[in-house]
N, C-alpha and C. Protein backbone atom coordinates (compact mmCIF):
# COMPACT_ATOMS: atom_id res chain seq x y z
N UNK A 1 101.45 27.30 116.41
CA UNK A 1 100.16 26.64 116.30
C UNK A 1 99.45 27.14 115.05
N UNK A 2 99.16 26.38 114.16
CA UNK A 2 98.28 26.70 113.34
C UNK A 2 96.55 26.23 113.54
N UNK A 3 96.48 27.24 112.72
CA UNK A 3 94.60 28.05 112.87
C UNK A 3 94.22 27.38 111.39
N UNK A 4 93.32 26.47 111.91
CA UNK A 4 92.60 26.01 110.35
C UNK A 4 91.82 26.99 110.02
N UNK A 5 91.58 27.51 109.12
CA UNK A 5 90.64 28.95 108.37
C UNK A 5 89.44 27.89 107.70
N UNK A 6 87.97 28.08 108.11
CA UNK A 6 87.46 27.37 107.46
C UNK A 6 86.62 28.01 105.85
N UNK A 7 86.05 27.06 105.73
CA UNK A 7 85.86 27.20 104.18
C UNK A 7 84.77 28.81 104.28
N UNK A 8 84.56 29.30 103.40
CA UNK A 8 83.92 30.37 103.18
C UNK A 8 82.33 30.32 102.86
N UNK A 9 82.31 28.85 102.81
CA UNK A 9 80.97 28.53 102.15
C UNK A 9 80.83 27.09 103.04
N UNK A 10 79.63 26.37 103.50
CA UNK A 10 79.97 25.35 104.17
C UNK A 10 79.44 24.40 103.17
N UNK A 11 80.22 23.50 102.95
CA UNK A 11 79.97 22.64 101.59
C UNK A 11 78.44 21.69 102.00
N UNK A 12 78.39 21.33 103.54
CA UNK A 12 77.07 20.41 103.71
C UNK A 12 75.88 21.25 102.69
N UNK A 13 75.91 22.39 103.32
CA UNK A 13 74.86 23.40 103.11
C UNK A 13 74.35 23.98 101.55
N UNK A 14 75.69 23.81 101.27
CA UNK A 14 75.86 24.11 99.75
C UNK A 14 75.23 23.20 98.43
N UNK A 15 76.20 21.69 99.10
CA UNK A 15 75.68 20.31 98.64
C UNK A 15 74.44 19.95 99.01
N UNK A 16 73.64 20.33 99.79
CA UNK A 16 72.23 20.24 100.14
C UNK A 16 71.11 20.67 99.10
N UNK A 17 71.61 22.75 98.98
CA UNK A 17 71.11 23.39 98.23
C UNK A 17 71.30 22.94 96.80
N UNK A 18 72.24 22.44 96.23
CA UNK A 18 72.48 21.76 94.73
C UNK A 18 71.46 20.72 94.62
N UNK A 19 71.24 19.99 95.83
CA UNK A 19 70.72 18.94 95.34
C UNK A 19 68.85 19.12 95.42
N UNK A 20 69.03 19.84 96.12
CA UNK A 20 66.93 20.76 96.06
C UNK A 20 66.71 21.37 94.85
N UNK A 21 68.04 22.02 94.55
CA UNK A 21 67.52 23.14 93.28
C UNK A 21 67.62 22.64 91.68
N UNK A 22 68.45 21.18 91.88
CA UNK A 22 68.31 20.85 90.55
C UNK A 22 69.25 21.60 89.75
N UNK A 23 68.59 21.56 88.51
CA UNK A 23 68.54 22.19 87.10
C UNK A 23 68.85 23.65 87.25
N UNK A 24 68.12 24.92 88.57
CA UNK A 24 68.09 26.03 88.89
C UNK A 24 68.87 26.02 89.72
N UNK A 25 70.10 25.37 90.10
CA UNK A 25 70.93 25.71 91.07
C UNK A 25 71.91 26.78 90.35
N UNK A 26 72.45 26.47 89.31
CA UNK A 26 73.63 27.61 88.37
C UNK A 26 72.76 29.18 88.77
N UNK A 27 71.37 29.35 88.49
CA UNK A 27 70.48 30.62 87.88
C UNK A 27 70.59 31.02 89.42
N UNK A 28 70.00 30.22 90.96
CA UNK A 28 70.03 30.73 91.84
C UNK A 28 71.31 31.19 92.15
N UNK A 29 72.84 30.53 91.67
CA UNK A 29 73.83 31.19 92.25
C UNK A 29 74.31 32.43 91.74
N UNK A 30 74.38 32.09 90.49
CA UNK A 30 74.37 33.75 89.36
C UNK A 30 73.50 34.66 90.26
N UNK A 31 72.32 34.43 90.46
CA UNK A 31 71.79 36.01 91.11
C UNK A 31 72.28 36.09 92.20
N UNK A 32 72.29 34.77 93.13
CA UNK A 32 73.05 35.79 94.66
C UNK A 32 74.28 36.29 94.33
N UNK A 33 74.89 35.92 93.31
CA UNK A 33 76.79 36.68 93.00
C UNK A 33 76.38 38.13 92.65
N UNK A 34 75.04 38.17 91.92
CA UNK A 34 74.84 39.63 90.76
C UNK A 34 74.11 40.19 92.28
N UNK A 35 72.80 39.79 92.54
CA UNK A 35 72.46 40.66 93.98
C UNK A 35 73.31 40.73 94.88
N UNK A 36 74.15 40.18 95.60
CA UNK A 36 75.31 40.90 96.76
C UNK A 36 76.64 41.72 96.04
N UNK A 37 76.84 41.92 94.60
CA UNK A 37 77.66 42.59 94.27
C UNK A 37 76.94 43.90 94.04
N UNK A 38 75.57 43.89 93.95
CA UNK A 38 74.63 44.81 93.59
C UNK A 38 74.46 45.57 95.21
N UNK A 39 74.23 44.97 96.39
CA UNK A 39 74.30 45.04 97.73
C UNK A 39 75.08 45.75 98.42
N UNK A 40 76.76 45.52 98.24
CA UNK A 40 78.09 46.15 97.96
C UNK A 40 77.50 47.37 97.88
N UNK A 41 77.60 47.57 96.50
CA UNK A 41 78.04 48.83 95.92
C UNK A 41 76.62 49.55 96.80
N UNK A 42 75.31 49.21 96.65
CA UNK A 42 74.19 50.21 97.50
C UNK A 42 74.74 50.11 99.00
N UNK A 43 75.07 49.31 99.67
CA UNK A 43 75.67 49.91 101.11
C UNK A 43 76.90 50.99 101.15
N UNK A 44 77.73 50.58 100.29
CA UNK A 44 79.01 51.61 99.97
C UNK A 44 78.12 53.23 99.89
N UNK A 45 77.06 52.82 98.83
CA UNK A 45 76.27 54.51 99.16
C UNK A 45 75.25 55.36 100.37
N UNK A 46 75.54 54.16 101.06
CA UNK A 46 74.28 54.18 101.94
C UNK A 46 74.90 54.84 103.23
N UNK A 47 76.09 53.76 103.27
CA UNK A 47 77.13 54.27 104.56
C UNK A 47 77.39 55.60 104.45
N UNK A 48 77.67 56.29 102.65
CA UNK A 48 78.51 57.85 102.47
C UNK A 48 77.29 58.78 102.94
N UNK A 49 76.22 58.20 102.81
CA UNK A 49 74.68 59.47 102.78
C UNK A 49 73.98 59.19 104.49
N UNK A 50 74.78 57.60 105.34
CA UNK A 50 74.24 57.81 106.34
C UNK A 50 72.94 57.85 106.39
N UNK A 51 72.67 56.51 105.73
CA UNK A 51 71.12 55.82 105.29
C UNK A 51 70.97 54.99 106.38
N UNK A 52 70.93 54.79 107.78
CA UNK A 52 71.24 53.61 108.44
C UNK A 52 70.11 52.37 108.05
N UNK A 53 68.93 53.30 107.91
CA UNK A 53 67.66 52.08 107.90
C UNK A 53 67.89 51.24 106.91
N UNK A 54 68.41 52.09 105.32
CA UNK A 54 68.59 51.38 104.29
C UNK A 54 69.78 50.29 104.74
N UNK A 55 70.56 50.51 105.00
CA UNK A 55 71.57 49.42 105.06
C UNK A 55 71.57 48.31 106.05
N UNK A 56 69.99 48.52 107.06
CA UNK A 56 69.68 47.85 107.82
C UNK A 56 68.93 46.92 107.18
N UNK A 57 67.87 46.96 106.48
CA UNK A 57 67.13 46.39 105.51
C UNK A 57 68.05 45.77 104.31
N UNK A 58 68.87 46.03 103.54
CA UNK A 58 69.69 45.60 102.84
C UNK A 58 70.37 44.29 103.34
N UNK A 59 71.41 44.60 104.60
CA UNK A 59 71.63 43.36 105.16
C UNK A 59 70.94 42.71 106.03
N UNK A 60 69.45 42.84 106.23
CA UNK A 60 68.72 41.76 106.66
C UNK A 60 68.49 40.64 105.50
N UNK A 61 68.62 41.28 104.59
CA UNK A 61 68.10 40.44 103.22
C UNK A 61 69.50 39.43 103.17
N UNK A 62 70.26 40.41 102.88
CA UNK A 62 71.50 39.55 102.53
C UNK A 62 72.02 38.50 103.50
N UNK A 63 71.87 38.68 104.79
CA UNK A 63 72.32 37.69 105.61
C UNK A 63 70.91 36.47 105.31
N UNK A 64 69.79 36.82 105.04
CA UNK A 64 69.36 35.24 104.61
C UNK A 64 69.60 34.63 103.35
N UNK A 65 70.00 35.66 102.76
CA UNK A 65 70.65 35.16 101.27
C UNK A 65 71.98 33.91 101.33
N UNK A 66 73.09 34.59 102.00
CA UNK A 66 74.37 34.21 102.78
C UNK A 66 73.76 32.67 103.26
N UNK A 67 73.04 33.07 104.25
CA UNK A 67 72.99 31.56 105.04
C UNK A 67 72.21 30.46 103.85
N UNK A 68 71.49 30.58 103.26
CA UNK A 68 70.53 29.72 102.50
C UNK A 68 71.85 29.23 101.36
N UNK A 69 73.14 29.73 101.10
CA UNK A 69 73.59 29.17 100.00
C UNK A 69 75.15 28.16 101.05
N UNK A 70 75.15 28.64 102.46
CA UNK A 70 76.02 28.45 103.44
C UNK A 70 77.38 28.86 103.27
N UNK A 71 76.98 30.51 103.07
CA UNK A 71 77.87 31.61 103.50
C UNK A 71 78.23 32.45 104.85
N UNK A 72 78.46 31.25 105.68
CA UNK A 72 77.76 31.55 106.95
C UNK A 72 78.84 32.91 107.79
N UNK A 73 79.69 33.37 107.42
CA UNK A 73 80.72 33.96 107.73
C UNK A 73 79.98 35.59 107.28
N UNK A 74 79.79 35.05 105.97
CA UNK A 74 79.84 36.31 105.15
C UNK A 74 78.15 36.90 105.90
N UNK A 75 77.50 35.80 106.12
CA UNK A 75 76.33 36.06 107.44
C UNK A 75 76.30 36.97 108.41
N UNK A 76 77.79 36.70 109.08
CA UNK A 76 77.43 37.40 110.17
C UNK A 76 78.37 38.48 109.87
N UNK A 77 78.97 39.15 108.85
CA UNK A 77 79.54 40.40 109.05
C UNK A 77 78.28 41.13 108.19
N UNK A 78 77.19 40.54 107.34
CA UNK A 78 76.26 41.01 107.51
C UNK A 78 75.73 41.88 108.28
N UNK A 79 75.29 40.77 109.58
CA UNK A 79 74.98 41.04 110.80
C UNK A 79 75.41 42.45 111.37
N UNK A 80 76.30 41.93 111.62
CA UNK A 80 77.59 43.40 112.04
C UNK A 80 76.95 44.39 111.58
N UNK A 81 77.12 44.21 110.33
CA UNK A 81 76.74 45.63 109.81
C UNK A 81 75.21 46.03 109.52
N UNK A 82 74.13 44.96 110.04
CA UNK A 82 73.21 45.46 110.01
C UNK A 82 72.63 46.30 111.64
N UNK A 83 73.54 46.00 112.46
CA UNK A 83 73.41 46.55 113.71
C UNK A 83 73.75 48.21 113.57
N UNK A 84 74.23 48.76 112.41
CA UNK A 84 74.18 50.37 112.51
C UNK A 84 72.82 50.87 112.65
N UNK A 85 71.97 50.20 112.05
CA UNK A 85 70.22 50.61 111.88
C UNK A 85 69.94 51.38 113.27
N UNK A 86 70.63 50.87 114.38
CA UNK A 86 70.26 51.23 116.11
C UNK A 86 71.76 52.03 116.33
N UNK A 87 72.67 51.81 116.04
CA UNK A 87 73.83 52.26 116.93
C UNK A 87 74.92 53.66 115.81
N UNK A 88 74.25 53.54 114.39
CA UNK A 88 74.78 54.72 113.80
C UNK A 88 76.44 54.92 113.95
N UNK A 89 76.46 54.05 114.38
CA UNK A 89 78.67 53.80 114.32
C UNK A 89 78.97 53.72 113.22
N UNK A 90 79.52 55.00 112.42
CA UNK A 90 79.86 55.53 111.22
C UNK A 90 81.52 54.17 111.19
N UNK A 91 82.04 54.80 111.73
CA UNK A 91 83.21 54.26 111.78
C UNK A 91 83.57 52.10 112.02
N UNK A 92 82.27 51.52 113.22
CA UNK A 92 81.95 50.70 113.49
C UNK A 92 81.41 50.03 111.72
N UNK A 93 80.65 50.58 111.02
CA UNK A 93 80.04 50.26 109.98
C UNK A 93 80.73 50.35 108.55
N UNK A 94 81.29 51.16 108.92
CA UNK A 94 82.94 51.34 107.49
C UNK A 94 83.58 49.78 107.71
N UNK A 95 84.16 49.38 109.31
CA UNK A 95 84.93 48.53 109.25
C UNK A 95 84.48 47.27 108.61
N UNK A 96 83.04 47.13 109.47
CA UNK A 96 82.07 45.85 109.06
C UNK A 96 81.97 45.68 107.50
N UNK A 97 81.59 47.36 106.55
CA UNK A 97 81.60 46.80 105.34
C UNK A 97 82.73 46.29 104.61
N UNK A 98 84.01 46.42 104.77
CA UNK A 98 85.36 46.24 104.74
C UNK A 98 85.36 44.48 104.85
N UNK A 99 85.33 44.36 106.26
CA UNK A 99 85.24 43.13 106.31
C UNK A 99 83.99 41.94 105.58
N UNK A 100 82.93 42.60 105.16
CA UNK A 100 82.05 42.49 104.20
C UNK A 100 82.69 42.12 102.93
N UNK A 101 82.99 42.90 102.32
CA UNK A 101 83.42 42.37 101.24
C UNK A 101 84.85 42.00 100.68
N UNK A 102 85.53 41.97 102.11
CA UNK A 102 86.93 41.10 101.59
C UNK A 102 85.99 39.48 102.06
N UNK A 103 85.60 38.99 102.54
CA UNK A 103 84.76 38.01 102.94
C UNK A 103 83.79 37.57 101.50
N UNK A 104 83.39 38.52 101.30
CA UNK A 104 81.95 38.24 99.89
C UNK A 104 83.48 37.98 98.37
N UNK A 105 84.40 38.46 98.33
CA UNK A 105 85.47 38.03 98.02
C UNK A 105 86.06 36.45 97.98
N UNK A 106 86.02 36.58 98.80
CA UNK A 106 86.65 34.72 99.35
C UNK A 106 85.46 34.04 98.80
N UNK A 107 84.20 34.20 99.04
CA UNK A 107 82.78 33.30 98.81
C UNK A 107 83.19 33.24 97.68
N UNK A 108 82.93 34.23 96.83
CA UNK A 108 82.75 34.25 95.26
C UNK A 108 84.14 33.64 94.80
N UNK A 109 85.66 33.27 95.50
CA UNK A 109 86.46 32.43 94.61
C UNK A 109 86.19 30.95 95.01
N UNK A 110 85.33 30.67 95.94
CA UNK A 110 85.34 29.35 96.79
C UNK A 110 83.83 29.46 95.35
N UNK A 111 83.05 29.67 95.10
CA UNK A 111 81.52 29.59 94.31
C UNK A 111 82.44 29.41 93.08
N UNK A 112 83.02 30.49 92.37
CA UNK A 112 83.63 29.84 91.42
C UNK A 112 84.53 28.90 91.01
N UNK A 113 85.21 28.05 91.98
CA UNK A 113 86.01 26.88 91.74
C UNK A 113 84.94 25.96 92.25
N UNK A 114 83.86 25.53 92.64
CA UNK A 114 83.15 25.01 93.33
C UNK A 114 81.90 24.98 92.11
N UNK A 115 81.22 25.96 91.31
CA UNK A 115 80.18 26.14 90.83
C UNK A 115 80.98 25.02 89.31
N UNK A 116 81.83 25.58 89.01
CA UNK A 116 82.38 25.33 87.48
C UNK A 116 82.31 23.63 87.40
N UNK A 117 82.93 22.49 88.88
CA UNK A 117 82.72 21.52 89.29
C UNK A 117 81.39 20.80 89.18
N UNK A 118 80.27 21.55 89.61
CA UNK A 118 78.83 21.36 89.90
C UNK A 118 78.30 20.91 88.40
């Protein structure tokens, strides 16, 4: 049996946002690529120093970032990982960022074959 894998980005959501933002759709996607690669790397430090609040606040941001461009995947491992803020699962929160950014991965090759089109 095959498992359809869906898209990384949901194109309604995407094609929606292109068509609100106009002219500023390229500038809004450039910064969410430069702010969640920027995001990355501050949770990667956050998790080693056992910042929970920071990385709670970090991915609150980012999961509305995610959903507003319809990264809805990359949303909820967000999520995931914004639940250390309460539960401090060192190990629980390694995995989530892992799966974080092999996910923010996939977005950004689905944005760049997708953006270059636009």
């Amino acid at each position: 049996m095959t498992t359809m894998i869906p898209h990384p980005v949901d194109t309604a959501t995407y094609t929606e946002l292109q068509d609100i933002m106009a002219d500023e759709f390229a500038e809004l996607i450039e910064f969410f690529i430069t702010d969640t690669q920027q995001c990355l790397i501050t949770l990667q430090h956050c998790l080693t120093t056992q910042d929970s609040e920071q990385v709670g606040a970090i991915c609150h941001k980012l999961k509305s970032s995610c959903k507003l461009i319809g990264a809805f995947a990359l949303a909820e491992f967000a999520h995931s990982l914004e639940e250390y803020r309460e539960n401090h699962d060192q190990a629980a929160a390694a995995q989530h960022l892992s799966q974080l950014q092999v996910e923010f991965t996939q977005v950004l090759d689905w944005l760049n074959q997708h953006t270059a089109t636009a």
